[in-house]
N, C-alpha and C. Protein backbone atom coordinates (compact mmCIF):
# COMPACT_ATOMS: atom_id res chain seq x y z
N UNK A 1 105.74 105.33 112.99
CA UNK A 1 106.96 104.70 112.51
C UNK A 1 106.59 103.68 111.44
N UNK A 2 107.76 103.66 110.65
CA UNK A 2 107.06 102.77 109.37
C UNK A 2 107.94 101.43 109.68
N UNK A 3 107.12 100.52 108.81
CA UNK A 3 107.79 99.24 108.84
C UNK A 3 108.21 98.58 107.29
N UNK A 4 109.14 97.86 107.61
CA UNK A 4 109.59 97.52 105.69
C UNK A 4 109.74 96.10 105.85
N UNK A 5 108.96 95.25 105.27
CA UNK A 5 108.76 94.01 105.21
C UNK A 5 109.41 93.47 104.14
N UNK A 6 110.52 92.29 104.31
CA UNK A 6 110.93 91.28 103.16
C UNK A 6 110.07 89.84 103.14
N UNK A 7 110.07 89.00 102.52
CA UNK A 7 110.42 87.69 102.46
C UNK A 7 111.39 87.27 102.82
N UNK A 8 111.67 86.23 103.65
CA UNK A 8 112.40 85.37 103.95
C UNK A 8 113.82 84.81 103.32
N UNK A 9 113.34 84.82 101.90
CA UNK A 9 114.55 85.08 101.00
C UNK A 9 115.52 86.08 100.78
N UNK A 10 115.11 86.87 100.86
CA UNK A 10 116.07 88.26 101.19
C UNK A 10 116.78 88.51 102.49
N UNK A 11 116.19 88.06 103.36
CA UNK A 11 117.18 88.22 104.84
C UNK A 11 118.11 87.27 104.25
N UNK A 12 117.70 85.80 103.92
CA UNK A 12 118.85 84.69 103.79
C UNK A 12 119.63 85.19 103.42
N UNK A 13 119.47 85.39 101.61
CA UNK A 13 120.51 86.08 101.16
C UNK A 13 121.32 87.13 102.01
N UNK A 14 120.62 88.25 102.27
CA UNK A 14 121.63 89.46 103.25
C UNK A 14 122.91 88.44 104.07
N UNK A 15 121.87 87.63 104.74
CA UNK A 15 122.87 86.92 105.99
C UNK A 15 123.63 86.21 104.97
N UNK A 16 123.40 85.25 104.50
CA UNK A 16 124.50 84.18 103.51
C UNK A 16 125.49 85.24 102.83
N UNK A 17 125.44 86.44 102.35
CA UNK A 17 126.70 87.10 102.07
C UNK A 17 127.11 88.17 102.86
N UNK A 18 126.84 88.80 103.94
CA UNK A 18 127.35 89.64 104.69
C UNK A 18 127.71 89.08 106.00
N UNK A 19 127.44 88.15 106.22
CA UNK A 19 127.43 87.57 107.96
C UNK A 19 128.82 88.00 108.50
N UNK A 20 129.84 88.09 108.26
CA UNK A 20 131.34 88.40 108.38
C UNK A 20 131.12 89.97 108.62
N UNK A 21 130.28 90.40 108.20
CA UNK A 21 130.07 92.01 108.03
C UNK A 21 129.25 92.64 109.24
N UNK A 22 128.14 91.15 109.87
CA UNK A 22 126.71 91.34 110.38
C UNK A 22 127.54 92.10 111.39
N UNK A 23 126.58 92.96 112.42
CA UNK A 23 126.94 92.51 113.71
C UNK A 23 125.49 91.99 114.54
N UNK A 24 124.69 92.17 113.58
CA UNK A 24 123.35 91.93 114.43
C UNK A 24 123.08 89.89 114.01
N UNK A 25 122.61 89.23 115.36
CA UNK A 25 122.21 87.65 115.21
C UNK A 25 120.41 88.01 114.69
N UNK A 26 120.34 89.52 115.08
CA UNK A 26 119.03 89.32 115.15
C UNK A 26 118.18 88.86 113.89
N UNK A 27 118.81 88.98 112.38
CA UNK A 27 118.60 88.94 111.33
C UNK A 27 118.21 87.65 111.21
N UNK A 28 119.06 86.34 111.74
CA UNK A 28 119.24 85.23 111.76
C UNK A 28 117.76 84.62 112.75
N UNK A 29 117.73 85.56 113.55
CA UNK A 29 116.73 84.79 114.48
C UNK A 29 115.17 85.42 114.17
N UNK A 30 115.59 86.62 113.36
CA UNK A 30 114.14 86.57 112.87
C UNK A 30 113.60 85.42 111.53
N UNK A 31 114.76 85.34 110.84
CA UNK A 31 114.76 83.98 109.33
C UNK A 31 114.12 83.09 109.96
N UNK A 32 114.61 82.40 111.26
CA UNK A 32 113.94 80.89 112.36
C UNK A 32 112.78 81.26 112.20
N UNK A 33 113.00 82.23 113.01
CA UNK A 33 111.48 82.86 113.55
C UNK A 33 110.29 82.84 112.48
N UNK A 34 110.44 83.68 111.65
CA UNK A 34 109.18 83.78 110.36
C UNK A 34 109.28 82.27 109.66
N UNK A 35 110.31 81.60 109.72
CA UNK A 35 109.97 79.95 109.45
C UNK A 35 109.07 78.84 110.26
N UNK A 36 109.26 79.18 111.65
CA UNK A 36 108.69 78.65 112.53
C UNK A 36 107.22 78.85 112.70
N UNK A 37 106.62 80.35 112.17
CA UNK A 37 105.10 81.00 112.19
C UNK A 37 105.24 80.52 110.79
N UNK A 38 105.46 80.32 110.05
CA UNK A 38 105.25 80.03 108.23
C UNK A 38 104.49 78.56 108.62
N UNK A 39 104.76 77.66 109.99
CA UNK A 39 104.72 76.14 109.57
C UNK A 39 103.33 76.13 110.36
N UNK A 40 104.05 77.32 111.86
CA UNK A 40 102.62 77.57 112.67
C UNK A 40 101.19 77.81 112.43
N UNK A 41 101.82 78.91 111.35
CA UNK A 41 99.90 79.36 110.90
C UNK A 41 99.69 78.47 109.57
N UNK A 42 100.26 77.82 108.74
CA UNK A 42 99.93 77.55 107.92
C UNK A 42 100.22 78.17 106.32
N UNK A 43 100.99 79.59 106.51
CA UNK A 43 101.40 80.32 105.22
C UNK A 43 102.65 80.90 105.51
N UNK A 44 102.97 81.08 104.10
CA UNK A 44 103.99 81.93 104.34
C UNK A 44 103.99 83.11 104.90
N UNK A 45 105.36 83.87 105.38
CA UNK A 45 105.25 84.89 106.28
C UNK A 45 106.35 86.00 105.60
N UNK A 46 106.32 87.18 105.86
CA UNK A 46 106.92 88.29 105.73
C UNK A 46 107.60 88.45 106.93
N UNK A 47 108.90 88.97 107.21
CA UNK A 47 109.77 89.84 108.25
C UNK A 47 110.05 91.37 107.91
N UNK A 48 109.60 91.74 108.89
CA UNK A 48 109.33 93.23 109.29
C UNK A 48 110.45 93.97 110.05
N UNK A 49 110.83 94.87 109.94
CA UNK A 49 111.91 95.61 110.77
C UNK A 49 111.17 97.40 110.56
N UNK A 50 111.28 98.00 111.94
CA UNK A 50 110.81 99.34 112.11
C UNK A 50 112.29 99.96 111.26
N UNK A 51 111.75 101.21 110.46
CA UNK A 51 112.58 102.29 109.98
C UNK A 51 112.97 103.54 110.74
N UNK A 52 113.66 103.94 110.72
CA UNK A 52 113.99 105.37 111.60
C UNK A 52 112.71 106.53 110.44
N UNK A 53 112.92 107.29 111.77
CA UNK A 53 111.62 108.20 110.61
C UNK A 53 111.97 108.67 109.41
N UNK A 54 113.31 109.53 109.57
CA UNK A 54 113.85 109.98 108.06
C UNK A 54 113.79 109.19 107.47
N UNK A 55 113.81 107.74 107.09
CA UNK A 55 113.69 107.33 106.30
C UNK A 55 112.30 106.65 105.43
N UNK A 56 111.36 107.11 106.40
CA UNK A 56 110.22 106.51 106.17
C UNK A 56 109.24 106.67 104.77
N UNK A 57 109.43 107.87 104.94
CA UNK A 57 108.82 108.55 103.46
C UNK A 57 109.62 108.20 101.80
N UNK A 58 111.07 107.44 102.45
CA UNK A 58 111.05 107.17 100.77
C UNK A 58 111.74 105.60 100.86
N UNK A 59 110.83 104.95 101.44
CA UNK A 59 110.16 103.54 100.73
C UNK A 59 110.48 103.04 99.44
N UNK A 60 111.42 102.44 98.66
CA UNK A 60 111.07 102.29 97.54
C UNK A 60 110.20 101.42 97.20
N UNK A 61 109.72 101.34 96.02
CA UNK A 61 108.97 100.13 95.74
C UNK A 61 109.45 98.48 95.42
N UNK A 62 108.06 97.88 95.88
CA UNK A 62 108.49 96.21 95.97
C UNK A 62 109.04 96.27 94.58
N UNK A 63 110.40 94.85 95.20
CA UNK A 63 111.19 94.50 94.10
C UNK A 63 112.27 95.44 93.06
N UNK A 64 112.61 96.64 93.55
CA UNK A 64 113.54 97.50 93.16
C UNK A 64 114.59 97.20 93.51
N UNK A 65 115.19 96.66 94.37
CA UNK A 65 116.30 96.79 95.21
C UNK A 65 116.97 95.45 95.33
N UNK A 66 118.30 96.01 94.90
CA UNK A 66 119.34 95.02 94.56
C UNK A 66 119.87 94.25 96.18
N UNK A 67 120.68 93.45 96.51
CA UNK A 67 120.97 92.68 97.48
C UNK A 67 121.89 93.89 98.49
N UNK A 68 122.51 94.80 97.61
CA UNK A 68 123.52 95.50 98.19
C UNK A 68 122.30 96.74 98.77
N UNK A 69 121.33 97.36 98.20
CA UNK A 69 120.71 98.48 98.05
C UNK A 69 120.36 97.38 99.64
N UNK A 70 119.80 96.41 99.38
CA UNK A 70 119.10 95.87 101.06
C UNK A 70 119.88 95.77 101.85
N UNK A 71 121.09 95.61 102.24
CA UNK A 71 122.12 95.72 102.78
C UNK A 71 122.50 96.76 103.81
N UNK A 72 122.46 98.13 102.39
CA UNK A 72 122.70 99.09 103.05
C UNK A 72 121.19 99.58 103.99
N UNK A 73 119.87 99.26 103.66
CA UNK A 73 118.84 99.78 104.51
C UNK A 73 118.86 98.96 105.61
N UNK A 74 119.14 97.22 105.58
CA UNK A 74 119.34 97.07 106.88
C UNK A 74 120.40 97.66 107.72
N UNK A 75 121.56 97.68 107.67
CA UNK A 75 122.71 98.44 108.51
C UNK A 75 122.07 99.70 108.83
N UNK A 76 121.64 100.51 108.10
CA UNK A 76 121.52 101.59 108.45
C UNK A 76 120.23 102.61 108.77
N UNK A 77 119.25 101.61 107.93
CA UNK A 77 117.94 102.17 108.13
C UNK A 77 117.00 101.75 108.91
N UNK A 78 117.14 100.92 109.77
CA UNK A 78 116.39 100.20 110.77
C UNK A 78 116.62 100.95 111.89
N UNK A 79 115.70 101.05 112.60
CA UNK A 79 115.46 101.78 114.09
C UNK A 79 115.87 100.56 115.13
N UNK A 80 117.07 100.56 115.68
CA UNK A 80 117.63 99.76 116.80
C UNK A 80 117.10 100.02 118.14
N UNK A 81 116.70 101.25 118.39
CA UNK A 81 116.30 101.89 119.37
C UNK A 81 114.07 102.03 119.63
N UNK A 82 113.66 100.94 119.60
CA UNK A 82 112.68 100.68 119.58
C UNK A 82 112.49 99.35 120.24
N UNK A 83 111.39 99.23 121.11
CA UNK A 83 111.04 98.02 121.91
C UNK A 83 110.36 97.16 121.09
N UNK A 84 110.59 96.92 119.64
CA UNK A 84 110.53 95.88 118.62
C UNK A 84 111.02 95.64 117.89
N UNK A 85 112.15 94.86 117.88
CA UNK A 85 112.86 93.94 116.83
C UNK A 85 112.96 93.87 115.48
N UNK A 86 111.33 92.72 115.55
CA UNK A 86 110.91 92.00 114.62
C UNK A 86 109.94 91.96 114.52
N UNK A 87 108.71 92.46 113.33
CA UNK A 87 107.42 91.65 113.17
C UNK A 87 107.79 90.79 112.01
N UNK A 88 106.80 89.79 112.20
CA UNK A 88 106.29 88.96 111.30
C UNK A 88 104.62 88.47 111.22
N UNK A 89 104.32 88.75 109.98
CA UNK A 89 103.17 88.91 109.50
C UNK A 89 102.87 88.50 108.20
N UNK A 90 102.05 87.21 108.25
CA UNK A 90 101.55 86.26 106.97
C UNK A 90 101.27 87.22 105.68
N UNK A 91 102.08 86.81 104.87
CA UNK A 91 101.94 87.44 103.79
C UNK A 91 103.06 86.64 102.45
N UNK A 92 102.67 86.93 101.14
CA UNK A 92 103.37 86.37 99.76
C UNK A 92 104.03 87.30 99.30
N UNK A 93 103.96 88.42 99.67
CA UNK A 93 104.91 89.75 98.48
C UNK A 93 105.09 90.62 99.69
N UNK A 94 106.11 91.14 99.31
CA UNK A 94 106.97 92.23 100.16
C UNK A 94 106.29 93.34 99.57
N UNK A 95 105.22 94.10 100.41
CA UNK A 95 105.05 95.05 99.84
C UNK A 95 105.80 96.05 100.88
N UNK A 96 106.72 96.84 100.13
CA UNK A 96 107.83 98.07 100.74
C UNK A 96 106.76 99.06 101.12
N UNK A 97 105.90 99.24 100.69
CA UNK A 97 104.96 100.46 101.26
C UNK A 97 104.02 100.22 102.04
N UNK A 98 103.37 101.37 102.82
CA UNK A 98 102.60 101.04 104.21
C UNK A 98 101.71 100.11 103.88
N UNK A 99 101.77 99.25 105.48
CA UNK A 99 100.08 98.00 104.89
C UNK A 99 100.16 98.18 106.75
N UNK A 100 98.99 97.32 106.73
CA UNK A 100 98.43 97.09 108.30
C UNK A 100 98.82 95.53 108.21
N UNK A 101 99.45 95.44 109.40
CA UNK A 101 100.54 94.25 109.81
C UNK A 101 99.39 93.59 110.33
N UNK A 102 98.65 91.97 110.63
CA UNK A 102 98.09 91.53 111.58
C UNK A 102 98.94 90.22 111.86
N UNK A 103 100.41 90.73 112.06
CA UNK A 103 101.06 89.64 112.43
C UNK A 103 101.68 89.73 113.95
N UNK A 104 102.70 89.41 114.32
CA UNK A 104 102.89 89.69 115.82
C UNK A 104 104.84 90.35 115.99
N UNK A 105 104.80 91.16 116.71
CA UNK A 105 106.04 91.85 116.84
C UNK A 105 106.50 91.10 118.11
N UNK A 106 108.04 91.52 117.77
CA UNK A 106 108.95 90.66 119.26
C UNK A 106 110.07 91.34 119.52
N UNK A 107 110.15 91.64 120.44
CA UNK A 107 111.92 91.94 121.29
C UNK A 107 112.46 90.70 121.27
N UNK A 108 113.47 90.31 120.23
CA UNK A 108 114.26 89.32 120.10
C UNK A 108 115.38 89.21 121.91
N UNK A 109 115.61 89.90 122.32
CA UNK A 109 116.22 89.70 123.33
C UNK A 109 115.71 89.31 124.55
N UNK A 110 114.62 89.23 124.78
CA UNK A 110 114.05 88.59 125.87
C UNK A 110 113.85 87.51 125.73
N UNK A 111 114.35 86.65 124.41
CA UNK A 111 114.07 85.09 124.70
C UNK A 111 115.38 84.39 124.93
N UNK A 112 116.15 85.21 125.31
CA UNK A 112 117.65 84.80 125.83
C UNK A 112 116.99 84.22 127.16
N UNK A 113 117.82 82.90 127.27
CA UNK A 113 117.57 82.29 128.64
C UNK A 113 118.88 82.71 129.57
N UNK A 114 118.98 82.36 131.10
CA UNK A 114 119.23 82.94 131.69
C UNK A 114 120.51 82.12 131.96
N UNK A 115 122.06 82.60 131.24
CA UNK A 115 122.88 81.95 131.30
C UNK A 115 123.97 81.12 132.60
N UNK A 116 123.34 81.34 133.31
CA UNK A 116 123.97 81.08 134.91
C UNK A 116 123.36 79.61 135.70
């Protein structure tokens, strides 16, 4: 399964103009998240989301893709159905094509505390 890594800036953006649209928080809690490891390790960080397979093979390349073009791959091209969320993994450039992650993946839903 492939993975497609942004910067931090690009989720914002997504979220700052679609949020009315979102239905996922998870977008939001990965932005914290890769901010929180950005301060942790010391660098900046990349956010990662798994692709469904069909879509894996056509990757475009870093920096092609307009706010709307990202839009539509998050809604629709992300694999929801996978026991990972989110990676995030130290890095300066979004590279859209395969790399070896040595950052750490998360099921955003297990850090829900236990509302009762």
């Amino acid at each position: 399964m492939e993975t497609i890594f942004f910067p931090p800036k690009t989720i914002r953006e997504f979220y700052k103009n679609f949020k009315e649209k979102s239905k996922d928080y998870e977008f939001l809690v990965a932005f914290v998240l890769c901010q929180f490891l950005s301060k942790e390790w010391g660098t900046p960080c990349l956010i990662g989301f798994k692709l469904k397979d069909k879509y894996a093979r056509d990757v475009p390349q870093n920096g092609t893709l307009n706010l709307i073009q990202v839009a539509q791959m998050i809604r629709t091209q992300i694999d929801e159905h996978t026991p990972i969320d989110v990676v995030i993994t130290p890095g300066t450039t979004a590279s859209l094509k395969r790399r070896e992650c040595n950052g750490k993946a998360f099921q955003l839903k297990r850090f829900r505390g236990n509302l009762t």
